[in-house]
C-alpha atoms as a PDB file:
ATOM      1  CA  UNK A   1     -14.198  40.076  12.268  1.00  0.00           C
ATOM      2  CA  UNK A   2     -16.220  37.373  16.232  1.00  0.00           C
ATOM      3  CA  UNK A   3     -18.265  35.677  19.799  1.00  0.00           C
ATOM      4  CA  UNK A   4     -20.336  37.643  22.286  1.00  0.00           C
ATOM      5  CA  UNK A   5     -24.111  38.637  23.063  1.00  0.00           C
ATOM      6  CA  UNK A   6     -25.528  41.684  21.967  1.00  0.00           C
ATOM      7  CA  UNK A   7     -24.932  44.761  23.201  1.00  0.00           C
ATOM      8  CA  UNK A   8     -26.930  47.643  23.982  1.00  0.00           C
ATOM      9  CA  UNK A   9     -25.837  51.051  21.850  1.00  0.00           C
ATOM     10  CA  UNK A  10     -26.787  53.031  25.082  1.00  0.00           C
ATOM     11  CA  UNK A  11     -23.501  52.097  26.547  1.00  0.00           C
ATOM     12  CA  UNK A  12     -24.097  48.940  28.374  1.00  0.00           C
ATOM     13  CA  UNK A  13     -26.360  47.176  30.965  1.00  0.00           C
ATOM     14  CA  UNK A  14     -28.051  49.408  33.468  1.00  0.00           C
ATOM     15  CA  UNK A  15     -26.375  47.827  36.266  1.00  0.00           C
ATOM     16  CA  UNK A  16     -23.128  49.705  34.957  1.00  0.00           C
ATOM     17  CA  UNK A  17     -23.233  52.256  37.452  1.00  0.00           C
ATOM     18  CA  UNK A  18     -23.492  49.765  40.558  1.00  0.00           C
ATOM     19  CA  UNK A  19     -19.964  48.377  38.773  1.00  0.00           C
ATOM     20  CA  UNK A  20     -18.468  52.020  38.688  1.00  0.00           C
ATOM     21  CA  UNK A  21     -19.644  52.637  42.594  1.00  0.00           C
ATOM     22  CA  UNK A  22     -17.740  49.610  43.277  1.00  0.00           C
ATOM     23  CA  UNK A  23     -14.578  50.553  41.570  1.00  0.00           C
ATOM     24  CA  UNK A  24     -13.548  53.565  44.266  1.00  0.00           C
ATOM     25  CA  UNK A  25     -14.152  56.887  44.798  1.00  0.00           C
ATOM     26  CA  UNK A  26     -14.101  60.220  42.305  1.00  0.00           C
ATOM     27  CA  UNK A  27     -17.167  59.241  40.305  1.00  0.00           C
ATOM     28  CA  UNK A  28     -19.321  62.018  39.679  1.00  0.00           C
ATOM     29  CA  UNK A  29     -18.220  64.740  37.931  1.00  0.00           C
ATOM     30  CA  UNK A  30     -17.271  64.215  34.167  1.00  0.00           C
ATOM     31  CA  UNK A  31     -14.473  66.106  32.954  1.00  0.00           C
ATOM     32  CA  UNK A  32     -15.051  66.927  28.974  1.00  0.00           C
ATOM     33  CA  UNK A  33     -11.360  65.516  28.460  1.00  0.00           C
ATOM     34  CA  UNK A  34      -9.741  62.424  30.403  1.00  0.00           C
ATOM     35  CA  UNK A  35      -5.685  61.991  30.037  1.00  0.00           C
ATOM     36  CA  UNK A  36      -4.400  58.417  28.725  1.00  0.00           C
ATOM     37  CA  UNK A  37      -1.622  57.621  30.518  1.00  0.00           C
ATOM     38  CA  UNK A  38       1.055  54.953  29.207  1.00  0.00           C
ATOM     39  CA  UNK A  39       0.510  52.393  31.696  1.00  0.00           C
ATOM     40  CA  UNK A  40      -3.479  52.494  30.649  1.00  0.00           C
ATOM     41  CA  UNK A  41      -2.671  52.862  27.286  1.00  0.00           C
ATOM     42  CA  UNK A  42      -0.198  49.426  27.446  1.00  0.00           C
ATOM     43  CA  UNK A  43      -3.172  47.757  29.796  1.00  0.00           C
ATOM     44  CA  UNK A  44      -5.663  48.629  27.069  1.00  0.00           C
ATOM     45  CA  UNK A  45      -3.426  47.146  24.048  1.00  0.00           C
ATOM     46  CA  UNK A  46      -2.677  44.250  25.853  1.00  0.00           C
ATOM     47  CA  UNK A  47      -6.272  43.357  26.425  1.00  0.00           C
ATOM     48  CA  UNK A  48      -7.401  44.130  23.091  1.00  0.00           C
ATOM     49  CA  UNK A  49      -4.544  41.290  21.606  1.00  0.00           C
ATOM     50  CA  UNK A  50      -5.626  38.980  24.147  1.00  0.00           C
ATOM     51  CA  UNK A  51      -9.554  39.396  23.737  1.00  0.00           C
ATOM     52  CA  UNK A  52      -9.434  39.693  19.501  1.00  0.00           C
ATOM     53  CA  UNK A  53      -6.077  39.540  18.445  1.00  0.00           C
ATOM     54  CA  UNK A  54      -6.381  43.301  17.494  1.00  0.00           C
ATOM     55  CA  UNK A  55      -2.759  44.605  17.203  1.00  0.00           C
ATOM     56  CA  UNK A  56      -2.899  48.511  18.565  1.00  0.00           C
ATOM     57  CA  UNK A  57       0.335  50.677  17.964  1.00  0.00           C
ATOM     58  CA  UNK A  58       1.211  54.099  19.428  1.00  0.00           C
ATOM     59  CA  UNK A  59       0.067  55.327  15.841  1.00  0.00           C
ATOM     60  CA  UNK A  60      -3.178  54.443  17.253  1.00  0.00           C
ATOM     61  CA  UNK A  61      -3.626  55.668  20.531  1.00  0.00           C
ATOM     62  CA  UNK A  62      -5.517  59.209  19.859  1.00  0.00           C
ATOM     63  CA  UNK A  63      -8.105  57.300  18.080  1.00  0.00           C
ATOM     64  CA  UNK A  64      -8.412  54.950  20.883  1.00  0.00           C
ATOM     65  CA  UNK A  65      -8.100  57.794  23.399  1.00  0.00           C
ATOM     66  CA  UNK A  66     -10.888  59.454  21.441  1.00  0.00           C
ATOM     67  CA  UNK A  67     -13.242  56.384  20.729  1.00  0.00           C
ATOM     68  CA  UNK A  68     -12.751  55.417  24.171  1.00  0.00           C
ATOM     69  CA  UNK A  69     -13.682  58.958  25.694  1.00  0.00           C
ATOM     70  CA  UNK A  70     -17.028  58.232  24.695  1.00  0.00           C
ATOM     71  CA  UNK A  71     -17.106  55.217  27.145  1.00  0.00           C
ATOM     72  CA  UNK A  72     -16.045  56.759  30.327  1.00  0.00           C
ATOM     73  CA  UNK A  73     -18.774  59.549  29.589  1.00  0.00           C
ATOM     74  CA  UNK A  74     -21.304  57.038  29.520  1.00  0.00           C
ATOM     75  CA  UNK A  75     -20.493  55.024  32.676  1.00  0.00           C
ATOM     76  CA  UNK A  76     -19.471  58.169  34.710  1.00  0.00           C
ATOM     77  CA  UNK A  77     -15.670  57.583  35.252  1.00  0.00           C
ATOM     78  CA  UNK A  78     -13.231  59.735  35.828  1.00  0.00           C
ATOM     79  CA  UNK A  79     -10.394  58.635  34.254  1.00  0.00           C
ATOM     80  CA  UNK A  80      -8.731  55.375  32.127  1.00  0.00           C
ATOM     81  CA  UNK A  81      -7.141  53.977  35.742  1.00  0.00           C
ATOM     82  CA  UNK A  82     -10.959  53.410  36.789  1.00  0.00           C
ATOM     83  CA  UNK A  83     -11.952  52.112  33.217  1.00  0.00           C
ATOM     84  CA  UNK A  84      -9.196  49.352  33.361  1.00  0.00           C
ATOM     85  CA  UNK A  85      -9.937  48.385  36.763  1.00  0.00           C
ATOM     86  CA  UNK A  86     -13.667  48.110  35.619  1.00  0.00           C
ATOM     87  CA  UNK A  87     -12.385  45.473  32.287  1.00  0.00           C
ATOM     88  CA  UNK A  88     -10.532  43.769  34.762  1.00  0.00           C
ATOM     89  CA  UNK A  89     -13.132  43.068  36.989  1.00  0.00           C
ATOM     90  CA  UNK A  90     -15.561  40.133  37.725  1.00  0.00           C
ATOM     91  CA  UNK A  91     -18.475  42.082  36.035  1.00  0.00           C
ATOM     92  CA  UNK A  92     -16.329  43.291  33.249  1.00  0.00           C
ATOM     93  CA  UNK A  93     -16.883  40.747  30.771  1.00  0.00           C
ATOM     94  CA  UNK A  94     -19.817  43.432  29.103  1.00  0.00           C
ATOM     95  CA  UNK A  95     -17.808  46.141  28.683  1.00  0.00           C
ATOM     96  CA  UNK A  96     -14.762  43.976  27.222  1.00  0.00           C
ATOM     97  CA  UNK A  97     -17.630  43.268  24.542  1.00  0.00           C
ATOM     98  CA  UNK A  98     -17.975  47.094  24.350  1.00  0.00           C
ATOM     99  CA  UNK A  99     -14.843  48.152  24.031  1.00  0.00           C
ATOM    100  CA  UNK A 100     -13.595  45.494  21.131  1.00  0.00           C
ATOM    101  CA  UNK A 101     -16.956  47.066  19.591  1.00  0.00           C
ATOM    102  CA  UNK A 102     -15.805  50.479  20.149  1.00  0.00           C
ATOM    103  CA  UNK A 103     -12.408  50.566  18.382  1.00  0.00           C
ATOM    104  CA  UNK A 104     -13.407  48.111  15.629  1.00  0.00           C
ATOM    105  CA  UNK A 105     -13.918  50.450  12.086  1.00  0.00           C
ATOM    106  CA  UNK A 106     -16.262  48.729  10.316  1.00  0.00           C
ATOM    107  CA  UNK A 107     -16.117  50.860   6.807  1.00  0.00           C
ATOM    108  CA  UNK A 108     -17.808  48.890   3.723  1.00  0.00           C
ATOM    109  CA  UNK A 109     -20.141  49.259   0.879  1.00  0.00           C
ATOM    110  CA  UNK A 110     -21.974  46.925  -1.228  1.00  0.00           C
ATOM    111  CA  UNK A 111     -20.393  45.727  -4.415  1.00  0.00           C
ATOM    112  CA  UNK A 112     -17.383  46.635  -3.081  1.00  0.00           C
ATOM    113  CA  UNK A 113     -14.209  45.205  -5.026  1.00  0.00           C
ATOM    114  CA  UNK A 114     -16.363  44.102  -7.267  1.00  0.00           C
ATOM    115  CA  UNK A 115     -14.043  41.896  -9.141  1.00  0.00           C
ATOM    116  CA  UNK A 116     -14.559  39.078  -6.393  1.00  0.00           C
ATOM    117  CA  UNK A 117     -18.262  39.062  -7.078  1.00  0.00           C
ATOM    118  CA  UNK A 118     -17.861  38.678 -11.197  1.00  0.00           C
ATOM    119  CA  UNK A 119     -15.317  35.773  -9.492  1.00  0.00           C
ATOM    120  CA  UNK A 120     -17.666  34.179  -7.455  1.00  0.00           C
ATOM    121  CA  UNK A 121     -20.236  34.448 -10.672  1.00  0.00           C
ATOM    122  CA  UNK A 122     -18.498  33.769 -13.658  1.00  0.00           C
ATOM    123  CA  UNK A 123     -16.034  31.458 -12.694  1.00  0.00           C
ATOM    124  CA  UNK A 124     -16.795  30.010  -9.140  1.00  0.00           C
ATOM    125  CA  UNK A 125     -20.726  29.045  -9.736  1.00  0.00           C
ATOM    126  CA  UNK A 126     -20.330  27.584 -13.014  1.00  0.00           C
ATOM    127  CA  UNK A 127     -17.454  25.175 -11.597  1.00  0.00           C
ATOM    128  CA  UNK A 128     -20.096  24.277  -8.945  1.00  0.00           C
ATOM    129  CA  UNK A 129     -22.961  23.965 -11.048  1.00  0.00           C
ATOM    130  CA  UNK A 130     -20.964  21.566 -13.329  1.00  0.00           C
ATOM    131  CA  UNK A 131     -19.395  19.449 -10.496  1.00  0.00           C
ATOM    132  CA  UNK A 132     -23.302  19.305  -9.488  1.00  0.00           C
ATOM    133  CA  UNK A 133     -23.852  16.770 -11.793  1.00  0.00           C
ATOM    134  CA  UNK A 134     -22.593  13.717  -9.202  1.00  0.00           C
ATOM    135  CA  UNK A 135     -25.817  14.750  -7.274  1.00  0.00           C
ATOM    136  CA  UNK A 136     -23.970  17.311  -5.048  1.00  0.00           C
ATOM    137  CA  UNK A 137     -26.218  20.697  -4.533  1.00  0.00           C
ATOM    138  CA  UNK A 138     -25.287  22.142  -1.035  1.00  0.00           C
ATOM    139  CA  UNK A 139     -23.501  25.424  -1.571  1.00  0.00           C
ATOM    140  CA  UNK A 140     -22.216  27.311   1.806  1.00  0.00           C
ATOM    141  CA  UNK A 141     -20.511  30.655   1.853  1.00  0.00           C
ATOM    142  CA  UNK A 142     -18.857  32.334   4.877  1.00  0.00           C
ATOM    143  CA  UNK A 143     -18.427  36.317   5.387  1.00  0.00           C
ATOM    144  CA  UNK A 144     -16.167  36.694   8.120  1.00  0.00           C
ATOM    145  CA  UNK A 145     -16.283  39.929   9.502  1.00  0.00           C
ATOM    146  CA  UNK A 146     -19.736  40.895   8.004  1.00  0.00           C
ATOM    147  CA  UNK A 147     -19.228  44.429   9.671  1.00  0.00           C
ATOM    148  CA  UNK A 148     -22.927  46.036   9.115  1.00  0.00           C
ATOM    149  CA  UNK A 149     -23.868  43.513   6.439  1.00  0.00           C
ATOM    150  CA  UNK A 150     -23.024  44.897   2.960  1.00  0.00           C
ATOM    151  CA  UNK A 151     -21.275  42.117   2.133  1.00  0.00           C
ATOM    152  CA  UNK A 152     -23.428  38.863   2.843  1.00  0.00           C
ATOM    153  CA  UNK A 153     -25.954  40.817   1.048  1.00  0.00           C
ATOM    154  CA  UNK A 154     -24.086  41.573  -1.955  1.00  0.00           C
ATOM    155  CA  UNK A 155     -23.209  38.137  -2.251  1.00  0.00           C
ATOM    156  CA  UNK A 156     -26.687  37.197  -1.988  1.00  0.00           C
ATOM    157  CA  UNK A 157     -27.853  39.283  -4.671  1.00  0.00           C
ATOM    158  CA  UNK A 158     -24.597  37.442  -6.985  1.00  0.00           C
ATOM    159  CA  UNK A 159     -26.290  34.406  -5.919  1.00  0.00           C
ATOM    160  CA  UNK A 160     -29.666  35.225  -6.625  1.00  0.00           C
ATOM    161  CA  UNK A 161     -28.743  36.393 -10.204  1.00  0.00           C
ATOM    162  CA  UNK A 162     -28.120  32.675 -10.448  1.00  0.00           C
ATOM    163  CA  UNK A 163     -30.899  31.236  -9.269  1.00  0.00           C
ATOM    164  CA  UNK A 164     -31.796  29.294 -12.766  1.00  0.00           C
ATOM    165  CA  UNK A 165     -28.556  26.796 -12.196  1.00  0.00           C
ATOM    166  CA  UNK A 166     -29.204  26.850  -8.528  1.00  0.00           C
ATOM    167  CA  UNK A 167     -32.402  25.916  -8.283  1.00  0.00           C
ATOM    168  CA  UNK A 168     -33.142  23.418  -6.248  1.00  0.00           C
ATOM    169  CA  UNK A 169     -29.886  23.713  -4.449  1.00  0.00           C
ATOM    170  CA  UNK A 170     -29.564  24.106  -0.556  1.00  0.00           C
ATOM    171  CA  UNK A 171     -27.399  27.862  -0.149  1.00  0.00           C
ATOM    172  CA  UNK A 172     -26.999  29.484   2.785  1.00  0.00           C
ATOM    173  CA  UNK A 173     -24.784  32.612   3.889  1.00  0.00           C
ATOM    174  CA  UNK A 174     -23.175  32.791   6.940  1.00  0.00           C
ATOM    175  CA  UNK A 175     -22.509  36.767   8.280  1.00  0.00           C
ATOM    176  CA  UNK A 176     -20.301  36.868  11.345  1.00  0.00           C
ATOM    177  CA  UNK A 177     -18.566  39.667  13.121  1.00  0.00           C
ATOM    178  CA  UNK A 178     -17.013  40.495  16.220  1.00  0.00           C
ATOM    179  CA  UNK A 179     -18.869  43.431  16.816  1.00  0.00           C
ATOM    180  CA  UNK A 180     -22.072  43.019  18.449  1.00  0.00           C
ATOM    181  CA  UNK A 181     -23.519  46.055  17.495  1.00  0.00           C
ATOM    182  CA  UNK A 182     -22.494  45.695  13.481  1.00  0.00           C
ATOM    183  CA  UNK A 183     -24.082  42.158  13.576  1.00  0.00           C
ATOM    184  CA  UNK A 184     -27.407  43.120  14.888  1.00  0.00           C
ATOM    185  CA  UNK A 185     -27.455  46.251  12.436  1.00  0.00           C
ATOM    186  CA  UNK A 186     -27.080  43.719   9.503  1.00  0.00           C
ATOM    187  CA  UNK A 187     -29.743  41.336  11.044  1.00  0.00           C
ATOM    188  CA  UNK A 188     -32.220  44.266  10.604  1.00  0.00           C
ATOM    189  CA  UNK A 189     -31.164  44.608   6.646  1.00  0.00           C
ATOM    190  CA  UNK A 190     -32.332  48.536   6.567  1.00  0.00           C
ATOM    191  CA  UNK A 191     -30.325  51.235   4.685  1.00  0.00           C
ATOM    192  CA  UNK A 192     -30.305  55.041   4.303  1.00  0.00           C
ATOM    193  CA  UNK A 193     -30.406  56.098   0.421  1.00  0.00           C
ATOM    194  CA  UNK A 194     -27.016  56.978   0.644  1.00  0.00           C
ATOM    195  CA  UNK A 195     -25.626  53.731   1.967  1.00  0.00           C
ATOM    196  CA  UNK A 196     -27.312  51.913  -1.169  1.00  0.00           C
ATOM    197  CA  UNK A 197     -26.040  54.273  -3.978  1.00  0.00           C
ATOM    198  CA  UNK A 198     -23.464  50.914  -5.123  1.00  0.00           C
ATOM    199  CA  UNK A 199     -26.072  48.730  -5.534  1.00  0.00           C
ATOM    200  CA  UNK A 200     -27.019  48.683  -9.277  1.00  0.00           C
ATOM    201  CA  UNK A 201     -30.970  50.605  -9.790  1.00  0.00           C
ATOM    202  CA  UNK A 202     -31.739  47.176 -11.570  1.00  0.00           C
ATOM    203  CA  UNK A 203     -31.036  45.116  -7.543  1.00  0.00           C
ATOM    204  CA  UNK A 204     -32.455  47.775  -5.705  1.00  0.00           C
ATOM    205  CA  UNK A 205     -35.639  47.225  -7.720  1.00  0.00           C
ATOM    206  CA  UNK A 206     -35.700  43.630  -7.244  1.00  0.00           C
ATOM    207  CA  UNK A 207     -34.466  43.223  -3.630  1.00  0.00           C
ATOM    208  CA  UNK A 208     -35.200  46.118  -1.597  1.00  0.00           C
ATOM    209  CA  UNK A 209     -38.221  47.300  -0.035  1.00  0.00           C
ATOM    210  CA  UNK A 210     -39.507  50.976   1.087  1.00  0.00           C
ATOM    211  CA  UNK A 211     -40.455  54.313   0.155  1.00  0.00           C
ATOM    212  CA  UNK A 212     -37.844  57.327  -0.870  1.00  0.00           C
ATOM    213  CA  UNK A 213     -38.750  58.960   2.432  1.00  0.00           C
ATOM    214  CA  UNK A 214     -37.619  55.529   4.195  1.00  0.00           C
ATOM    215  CA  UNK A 215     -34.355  53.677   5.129  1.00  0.00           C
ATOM    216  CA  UNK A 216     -34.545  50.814   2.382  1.00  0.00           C
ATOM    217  CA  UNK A 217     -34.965  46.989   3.972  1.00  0.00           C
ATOM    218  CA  UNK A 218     -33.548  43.675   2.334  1.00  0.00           C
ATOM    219  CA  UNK A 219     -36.195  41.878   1.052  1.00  0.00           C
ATOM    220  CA  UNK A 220     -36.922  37.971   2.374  1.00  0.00           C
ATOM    221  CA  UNK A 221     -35.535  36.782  -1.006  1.00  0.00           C
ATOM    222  CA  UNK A 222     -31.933  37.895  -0.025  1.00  0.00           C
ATOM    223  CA  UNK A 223     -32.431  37.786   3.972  1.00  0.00           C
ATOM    224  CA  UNK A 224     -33.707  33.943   3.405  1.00  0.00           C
ATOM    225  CA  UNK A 225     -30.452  33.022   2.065  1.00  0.00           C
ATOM    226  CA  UNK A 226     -27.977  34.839   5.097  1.00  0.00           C
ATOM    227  CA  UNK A 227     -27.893  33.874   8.999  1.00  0.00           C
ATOM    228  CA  UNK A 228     -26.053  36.426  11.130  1.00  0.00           C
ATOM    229  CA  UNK A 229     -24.152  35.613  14.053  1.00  0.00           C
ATOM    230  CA  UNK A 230     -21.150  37.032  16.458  1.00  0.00           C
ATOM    231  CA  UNK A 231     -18.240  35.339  15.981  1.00  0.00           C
ATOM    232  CA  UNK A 232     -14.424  36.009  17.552  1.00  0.00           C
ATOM    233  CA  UNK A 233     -12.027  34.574  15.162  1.00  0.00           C
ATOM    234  CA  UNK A 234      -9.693  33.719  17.520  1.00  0.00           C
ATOM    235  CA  UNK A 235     -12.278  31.943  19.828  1.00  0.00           C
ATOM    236  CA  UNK A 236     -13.836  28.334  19.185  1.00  0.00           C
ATOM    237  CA  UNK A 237     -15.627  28.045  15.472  1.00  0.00           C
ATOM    238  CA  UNK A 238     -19.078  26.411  16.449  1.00  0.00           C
ATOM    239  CA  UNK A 239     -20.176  25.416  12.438  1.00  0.00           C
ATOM    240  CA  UNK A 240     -18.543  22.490  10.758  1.00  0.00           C
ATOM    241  CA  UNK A 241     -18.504  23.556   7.353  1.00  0.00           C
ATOM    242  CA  UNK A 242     -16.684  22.601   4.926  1.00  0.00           C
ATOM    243  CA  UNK A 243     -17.504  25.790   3.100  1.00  0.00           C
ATOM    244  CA  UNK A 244     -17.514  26.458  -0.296  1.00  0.00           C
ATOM    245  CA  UNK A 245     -15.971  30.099  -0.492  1.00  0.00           C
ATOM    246  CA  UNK A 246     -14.816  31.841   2.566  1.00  0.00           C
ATOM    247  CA  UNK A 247     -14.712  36.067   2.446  1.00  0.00           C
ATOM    248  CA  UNK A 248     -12.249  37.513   4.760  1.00  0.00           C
ATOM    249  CA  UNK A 249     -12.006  40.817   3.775  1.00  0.00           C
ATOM    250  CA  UNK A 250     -10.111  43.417   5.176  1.00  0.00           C
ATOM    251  CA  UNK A 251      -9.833  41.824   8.777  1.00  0.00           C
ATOM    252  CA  UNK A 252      -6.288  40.439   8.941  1.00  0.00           C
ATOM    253  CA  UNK A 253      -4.624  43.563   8.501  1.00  0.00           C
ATOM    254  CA  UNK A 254      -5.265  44.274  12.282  1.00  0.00           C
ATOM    255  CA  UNK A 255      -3.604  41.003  13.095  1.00  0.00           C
ATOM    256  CA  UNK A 256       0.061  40.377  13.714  1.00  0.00           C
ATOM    257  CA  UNK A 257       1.821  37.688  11.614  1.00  0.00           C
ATOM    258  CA  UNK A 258       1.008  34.773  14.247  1.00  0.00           C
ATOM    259  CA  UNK A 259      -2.060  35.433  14.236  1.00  0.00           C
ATOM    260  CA  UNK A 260      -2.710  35.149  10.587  1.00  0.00           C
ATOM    261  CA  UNK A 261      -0.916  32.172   9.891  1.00  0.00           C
ATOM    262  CA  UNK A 262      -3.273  30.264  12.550  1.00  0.00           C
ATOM    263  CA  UNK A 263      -6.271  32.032  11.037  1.00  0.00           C
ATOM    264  CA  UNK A 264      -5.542  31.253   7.800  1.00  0.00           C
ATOM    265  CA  UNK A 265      -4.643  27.448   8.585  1.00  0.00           C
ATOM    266  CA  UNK A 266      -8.345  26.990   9.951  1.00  0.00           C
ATOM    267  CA  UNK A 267      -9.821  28.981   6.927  1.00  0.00           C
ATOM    268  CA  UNK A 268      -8.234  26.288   4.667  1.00  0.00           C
ATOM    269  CA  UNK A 269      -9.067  23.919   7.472  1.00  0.00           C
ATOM    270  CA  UNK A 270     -12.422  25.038   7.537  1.00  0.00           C
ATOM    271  CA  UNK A 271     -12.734  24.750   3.634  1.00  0.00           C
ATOM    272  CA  UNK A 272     -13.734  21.669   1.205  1.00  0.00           C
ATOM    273  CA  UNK A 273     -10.469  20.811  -0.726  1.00  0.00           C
ATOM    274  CA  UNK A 274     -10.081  23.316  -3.653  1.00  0.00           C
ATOM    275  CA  UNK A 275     -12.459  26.130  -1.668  1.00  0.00           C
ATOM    276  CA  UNK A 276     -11.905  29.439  -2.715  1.00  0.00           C
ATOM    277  CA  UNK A 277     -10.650  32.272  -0.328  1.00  0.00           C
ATOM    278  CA  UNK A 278     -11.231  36.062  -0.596  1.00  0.00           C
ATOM    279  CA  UNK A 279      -9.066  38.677   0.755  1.00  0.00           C
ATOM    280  CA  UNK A 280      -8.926  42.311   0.927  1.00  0.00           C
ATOM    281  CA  UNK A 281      -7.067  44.675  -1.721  1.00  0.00           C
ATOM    282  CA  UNK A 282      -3.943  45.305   0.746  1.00  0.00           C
ATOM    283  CA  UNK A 283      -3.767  41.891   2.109  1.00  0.00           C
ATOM    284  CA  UNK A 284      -1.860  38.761   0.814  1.00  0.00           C
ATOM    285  CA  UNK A 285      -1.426  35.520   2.123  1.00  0.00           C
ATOM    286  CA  UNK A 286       2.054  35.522   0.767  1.00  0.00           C
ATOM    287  CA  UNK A 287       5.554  33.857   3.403  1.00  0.00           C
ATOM    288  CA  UNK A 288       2.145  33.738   5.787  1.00  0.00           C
ATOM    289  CA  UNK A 289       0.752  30.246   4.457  1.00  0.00           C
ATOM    290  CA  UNK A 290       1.899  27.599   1.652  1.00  0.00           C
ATOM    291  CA  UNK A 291      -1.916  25.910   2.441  1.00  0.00           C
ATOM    292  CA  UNK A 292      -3.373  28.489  -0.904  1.00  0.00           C
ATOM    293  CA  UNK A 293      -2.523  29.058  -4.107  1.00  0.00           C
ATOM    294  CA  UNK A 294      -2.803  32.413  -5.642  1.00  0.00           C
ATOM    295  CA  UNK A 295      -6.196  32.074  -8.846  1.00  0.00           C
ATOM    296  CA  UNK A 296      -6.975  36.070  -8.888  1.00  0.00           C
ATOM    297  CA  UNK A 297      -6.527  39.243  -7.786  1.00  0.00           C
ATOM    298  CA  UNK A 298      -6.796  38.755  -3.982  1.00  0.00           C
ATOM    299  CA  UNK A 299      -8.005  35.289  -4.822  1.00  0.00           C
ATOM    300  CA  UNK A 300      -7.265  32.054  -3.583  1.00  0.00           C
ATOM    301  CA  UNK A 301      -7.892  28.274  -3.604  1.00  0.00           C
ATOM    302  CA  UNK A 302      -7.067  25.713  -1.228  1.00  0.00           C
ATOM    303  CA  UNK A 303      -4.143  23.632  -2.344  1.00  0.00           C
ATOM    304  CA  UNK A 304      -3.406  21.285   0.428  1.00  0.00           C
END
């Protein structure tokens, strides 16, 4: 889902607890439960929209309260009143980076909904490959919201499968997210066993590397193909594109309404006329934009 440098997964930069000294008194002793009062709960929400476009309800808040309980532990606060006033500060910028990180679920597997990757092979690559004969071979793809990489690998793999009416082609993947910490995981390409079960015995053969006893790594064959980077959505879009097929998968459902209809205008914006879009199972672009026409299940193609 995203822009921002990378965080550390100890809770921060070590200069944290200069920041908390500064904030007032009653740091010290952490309580193993801190209350979340309205007015912090409204001043957390409202940040959130503002920073990612994240929409938080009440429905939410004792997942934030719990996700976020984590944070004050680490930084030695006392309470939410001293954790806002810390966000809100001059040297908050870090933590805002934290925090987004911290609420953002980032659940995925590889091959999942696999009906957009027998898309993307049987119907989107042969289009390409045919409209290749005016001399065009540059094929970009965009995962937007990459979480911990499952995804720009698993279209890899689709593409590699193809790599007899490809060759020769310039490809290349590009895996963003919002959260720091996801990105950097999916840099590193290394999976427990039972993160890989999805991926067909016949792909883990031919692009994985490591022993039983060891979390599995992406070979260069796939990792060649993908560059990772943070991205906000709602921030500037440093690339040009256009892009061939854009994945947005399961990210606008945290957005309100707004919000979509300007994402989805620079997705289409962003795309070469007659791109293809993907979106998740319980998301539809439909009364939110007229700028796609429905092809598939979830599927869509620039029309204007």
């Amino acid at each position: 889902m995203r822009t921002g440098s990378s965080s550390r997964t100890d809770g921060g930069p070590p200069d944290y607890q200069s920041i908390v000294r500064r904030i007032g008194s009653g740091v010290g002793h952490v309580g193993s439960e801190y209350a979340l009062q309205d007015g912090d709960f409204r001043h957390i929400v409202k940040l959130v929209m503002d920073t990612a476009g994240i929409v938080l309800s009440e429905k939410t808040r004792a997942f934030i309260h719990g996700r976020l309980g984590r944070r004050l532990r680490i930084l030695g606060l006392s309470d939410f009143a001293q954790y806002c006033r810390l966000l809100e500060g001059p040297e908050g910028e870090a933590e805002r980076h934290n925090l987004i990180n911290a609420i953002t679920t980032n659940h995925t597997n590889f091959f999942r909904e696999p009906h957009h990757f027998d898309y993307l092979s049987k119907t989107i690559l042969p289009v390409l490959a045919e409209a290749s004969s005016n001399g065009r071979r540059r094929l970009r793809i965009w995962s937007a919201g990459c979480s911990t990489g499952e995804e720009p690998y698993t279209i890899a793999m689709t593409l590699r499968d193809h790599r007899p009416s490809l060759t020769g082609w310039d490809v290349k993947i590009l895996a963003t997210d919002l959260d720091t910490n996801v990105v950097a995981h999916a840099a590193e390409g290394l999976y427990d066993a039972d993160r890989i079960e999805s991926i067909p015995p016949a792909h883990r053969k031919r692009f994985m590397n490591g022993r039983p006893d060891e979390p599995a790594s992406m070979n260069e064959e796939l990792r060649s193909l993908i560059m990772f980077a943070p991205l906000n959505l709602l921030e500037s879009w440093p690339m040009r594109g256009p892009f061939d097929v854009i994945f947005c998968r399961n990210v606008v459902i945290y957005f309100d309404k707004p919000t979509q209809r300007r994402l989805f205008d620079r997705y289409a914006d962003m795309l070469k006329p007659d791109g293809w879009l993907f979106v998740g199972h319980s998301e539809s672009l439909l009364n939110v934009t007229d700028r796609f026409d429905l092809v598939g299940r979830t599927i869509y193609r620039r029309a204007r």
